[in-house]
Protein backbone atom coordinates (compact mmCIF):
# COMPACT_ATOMS: atom_id res chain seq x y z
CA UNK A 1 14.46 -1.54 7.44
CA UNK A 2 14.50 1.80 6.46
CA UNK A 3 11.28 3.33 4.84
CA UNK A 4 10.21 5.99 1.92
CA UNK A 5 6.50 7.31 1.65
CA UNK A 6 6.14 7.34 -2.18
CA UNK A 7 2.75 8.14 -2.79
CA UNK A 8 -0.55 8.36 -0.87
CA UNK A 9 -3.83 9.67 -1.29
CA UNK A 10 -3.95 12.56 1.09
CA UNK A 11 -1.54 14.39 3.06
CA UNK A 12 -2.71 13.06 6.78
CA UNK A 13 -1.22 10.23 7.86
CA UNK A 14 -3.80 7.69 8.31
CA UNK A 15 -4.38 6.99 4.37
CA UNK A 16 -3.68 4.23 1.73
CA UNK A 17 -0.02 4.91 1.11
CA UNK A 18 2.51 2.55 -1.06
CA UNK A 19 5.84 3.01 0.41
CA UNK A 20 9.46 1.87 -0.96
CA UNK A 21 12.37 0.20 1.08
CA UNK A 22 15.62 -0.15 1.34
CA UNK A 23 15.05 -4.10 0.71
CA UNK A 24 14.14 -3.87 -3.01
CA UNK A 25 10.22 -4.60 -2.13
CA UNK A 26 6.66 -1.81 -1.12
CA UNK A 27 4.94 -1.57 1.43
CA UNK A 28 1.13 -0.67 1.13
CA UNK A 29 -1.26 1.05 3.88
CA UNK A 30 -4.59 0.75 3.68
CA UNK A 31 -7.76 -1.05 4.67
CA UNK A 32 -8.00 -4.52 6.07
CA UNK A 33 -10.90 -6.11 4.76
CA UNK A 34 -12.34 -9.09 6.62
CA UNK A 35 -15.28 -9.63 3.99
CA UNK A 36 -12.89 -11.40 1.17
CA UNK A 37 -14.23 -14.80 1.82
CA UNK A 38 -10.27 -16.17 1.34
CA UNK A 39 -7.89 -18.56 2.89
CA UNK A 40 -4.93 -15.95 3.41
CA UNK A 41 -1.99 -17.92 5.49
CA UNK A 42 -1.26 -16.74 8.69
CA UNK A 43 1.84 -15.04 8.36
CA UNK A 44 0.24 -13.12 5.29
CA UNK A 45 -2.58 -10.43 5.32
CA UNK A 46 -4.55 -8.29 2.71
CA UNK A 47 -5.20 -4.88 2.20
CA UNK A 48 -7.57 -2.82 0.30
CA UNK A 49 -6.71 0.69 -1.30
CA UNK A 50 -8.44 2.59 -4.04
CA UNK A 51 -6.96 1.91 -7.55
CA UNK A 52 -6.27 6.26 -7.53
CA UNK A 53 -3.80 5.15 -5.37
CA UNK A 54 -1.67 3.07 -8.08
CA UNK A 55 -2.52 5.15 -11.25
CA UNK A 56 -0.80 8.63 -9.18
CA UNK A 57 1.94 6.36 -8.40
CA UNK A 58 2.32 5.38 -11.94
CA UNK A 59 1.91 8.68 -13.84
CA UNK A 60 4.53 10.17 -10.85
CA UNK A 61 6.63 7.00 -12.26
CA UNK A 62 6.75 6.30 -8.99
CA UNK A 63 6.43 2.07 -9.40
């Protein structure tokens, strides 16, 4: 699978980041919370990242 960084919220690597690939689909970075209280299926997770994260991606028309 090959990988673009579209946007993230700082320029280290260890931040929320939303990322495009070559599939068609994003990838997000960011948090794992384990205070959610839901039934998530194994082979899925969650992840938590601030909501700056999707409005720069959508005013660099990024998504």
């Amino acid at each position: 699978m090959k990988v673009t960084k579209l946007v993230s919220t700082c320029d280290i690597k260890d931040c929320p980041t939303i990322y495009a690939t070559d599939r068609g689909t994003l990838l997000v970075q960011g948090e794992t919370p384990t205070d959610h209280g839901l039934q998530i299926p194994a082979h899925e997770t969650l992840v938590e990242i601030p909501v700056e994260l999707i409005q720069k991606a959508i005013r660099d028309n990024l998504i």
